[in-house]
PDB file of N, CA and C in Angstrom:
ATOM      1  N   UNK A   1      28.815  30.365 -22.923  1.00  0.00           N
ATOM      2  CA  UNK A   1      28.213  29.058 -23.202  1.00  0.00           C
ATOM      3  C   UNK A   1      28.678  28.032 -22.169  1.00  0.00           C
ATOM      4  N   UNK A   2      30.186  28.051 -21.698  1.00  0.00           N
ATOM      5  CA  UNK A   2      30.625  27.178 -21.245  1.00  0.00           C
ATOM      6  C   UNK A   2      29.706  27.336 -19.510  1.00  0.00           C
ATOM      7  N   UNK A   3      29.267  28.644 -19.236  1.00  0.00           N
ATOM      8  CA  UNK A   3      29.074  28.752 -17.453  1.00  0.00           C
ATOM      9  C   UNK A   3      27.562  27.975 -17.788  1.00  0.00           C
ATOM     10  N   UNK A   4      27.080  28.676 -18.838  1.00  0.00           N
ATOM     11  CA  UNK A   4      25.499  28.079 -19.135  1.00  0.00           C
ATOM     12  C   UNK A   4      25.496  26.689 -19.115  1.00  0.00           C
ATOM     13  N   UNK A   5      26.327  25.742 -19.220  1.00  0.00           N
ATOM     14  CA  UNK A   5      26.650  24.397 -19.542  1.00  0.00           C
ATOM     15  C   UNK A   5      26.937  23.609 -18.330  1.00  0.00           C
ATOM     16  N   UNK A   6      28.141  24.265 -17.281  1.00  0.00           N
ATOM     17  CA  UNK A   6      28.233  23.732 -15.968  1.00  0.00           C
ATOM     18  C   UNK A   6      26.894  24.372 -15.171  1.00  0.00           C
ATOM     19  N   UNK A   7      26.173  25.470 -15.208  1.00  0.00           N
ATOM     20  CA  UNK A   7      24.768  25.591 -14.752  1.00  0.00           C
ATOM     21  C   UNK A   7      23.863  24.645 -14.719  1.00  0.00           C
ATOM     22  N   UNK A   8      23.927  23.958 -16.029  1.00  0.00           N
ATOM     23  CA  UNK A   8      23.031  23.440 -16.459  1.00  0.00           C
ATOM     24  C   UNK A   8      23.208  21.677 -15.731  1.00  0.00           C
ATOM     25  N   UNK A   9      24.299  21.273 -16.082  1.00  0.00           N
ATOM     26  CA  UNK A   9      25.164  19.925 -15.253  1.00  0.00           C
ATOM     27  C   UNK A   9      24.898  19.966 -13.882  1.00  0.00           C
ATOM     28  N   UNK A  10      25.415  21.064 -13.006  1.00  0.00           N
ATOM     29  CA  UNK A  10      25.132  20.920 -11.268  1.00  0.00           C
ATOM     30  C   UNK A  10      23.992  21.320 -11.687  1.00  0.00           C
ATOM     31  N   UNK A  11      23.177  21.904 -11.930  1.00  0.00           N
ATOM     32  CA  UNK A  11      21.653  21.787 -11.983  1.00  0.00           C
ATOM     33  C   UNK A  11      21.118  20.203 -11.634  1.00  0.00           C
ATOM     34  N   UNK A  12      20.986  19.698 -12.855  1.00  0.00           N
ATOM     35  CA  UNK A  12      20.836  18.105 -13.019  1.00  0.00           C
ATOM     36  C   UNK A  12      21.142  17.772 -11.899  1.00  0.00           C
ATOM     37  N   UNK A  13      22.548  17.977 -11.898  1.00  0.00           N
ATOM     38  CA  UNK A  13      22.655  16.644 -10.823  1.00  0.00           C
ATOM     39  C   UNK A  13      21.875  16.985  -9.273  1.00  0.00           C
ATOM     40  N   UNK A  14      22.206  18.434  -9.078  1.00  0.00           N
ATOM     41  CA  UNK A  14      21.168  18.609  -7.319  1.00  0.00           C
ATOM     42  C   UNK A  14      20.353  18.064  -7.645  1.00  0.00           C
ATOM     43  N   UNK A  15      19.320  17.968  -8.680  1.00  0.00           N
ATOM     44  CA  UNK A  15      18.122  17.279  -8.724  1.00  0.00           C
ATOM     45  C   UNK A  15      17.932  15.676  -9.148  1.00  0.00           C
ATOM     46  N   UNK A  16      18.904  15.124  -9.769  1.00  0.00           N
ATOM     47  CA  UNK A  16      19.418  13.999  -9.846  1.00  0.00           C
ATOM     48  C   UNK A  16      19.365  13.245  -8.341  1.00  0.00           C
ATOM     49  N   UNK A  17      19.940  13.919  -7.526  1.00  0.00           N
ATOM     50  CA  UNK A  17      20.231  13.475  -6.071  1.00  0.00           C
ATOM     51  C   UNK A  17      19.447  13.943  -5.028  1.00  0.00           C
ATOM     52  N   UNK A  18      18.724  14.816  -5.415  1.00  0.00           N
ATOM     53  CA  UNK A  18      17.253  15.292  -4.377  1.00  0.00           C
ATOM     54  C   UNK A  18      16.094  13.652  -4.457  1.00  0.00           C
ATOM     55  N   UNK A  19      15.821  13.215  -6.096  1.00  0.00           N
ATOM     56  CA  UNK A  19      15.055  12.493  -6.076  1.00  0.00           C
ATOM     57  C   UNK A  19      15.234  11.304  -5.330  1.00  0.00           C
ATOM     58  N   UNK A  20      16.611  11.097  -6.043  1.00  0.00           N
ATOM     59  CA  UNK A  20      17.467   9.679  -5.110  1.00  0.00           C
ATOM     60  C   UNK A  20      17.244   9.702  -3.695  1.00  0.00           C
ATOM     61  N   UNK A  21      17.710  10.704  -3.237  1.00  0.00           N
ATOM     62  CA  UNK A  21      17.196  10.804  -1.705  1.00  0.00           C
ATOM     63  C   UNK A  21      15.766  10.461  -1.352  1.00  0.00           C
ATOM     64  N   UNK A  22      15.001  11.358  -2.052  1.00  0.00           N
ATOM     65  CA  UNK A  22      13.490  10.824  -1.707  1.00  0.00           C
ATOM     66  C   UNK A  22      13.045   9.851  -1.728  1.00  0.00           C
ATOM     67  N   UNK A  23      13.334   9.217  -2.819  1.00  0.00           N
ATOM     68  CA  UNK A  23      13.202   7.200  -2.995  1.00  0.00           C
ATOM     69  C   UNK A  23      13.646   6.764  -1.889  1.00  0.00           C
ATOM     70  N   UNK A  24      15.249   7.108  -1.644  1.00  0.00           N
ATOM     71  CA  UNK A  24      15.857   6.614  -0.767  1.00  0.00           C
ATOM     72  C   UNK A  24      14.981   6.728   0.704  1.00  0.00           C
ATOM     73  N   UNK A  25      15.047   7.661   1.134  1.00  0.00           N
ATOM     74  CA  UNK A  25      14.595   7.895   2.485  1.00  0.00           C
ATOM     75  C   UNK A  25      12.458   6.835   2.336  1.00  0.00           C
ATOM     76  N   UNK A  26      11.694   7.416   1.355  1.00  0.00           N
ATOM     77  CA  UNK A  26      10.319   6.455   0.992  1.00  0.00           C
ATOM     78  C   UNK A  26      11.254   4.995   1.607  1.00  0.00           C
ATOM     79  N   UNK A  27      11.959   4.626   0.621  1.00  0.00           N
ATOM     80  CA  UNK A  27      11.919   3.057   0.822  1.00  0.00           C
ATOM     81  C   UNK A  27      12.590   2.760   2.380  1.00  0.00           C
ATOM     82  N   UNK A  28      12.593   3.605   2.679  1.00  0.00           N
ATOM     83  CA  UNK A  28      13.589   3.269   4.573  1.00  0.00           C
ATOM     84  C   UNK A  28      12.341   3.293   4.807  1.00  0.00           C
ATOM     85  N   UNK A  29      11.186   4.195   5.346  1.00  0.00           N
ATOM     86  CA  UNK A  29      10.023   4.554   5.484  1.00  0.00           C
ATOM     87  C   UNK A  29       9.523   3.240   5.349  1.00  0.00           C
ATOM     88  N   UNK A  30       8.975   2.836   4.117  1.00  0.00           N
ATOM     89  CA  UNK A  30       8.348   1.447   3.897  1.00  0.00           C
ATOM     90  C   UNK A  30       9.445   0.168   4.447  1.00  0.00           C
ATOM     91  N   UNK A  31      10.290   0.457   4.423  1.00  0.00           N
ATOM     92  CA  UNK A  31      10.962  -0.685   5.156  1.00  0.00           C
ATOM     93  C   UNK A  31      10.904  -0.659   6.666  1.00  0.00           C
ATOM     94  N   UNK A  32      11.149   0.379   7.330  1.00  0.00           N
ATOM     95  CA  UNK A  32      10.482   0.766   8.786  1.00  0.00           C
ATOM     96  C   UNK A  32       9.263  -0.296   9.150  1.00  0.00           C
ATOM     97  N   UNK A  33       8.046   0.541   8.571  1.00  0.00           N
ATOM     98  CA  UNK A  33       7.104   0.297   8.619  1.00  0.00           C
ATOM     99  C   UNK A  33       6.531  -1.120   8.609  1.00  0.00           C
ATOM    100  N   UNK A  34       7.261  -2.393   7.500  1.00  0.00           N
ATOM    101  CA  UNK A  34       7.028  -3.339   7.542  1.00  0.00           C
ATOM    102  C   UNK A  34       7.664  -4.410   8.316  1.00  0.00           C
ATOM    103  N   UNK A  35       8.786  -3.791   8.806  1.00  0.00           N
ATOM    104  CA  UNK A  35       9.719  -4.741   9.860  1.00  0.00           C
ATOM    105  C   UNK A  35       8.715  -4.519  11.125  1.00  0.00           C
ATOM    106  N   UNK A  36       7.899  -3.191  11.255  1.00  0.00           N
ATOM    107  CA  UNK A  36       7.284  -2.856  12.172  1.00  0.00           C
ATOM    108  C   UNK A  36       6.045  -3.472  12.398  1.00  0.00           C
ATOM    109  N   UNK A  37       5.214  -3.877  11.519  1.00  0.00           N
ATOM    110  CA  UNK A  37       4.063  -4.836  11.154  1.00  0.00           C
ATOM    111  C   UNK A  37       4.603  -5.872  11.598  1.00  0.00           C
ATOM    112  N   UNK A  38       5.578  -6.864  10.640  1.00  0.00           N
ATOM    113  CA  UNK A  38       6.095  -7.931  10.689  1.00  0.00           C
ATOM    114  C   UNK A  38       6.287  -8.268  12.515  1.00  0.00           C
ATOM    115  N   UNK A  39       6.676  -7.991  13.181  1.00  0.00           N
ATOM    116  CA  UNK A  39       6.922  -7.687  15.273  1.00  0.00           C
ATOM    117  C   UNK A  39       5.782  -7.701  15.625  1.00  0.00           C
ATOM    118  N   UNK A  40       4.538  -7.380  15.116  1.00  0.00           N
ATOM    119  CA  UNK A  40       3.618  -7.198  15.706  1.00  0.00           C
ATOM    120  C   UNK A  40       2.905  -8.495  15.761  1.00  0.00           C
ATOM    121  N   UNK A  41       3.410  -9.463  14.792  1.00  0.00           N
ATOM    122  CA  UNK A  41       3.012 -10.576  14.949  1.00  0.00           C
ATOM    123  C   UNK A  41       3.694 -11.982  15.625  1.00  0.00           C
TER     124      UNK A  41
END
């Protein structure tokens, strides 16, 4: 029960922190992008 339990915890969390990343890295992306607009004017 107990391995099924820490399986289950680092499970979560890699994916906990995969998403975070993805937001993370999107909002650099959109922040890029609009500092990049923003120069153009």
């Amino acid at each position: 029960a107990l391995a099924t339990f820490v399986c289950n915890t680092f499970f979560k969390a890699r994916f906990t922190t995969k998403v975070f990343f993805i937001q993370f890295h999107n909002a650099m992306q959109r922040g890029l992008a609009l500092s990049t607009w923003i120069h153009q004017f």
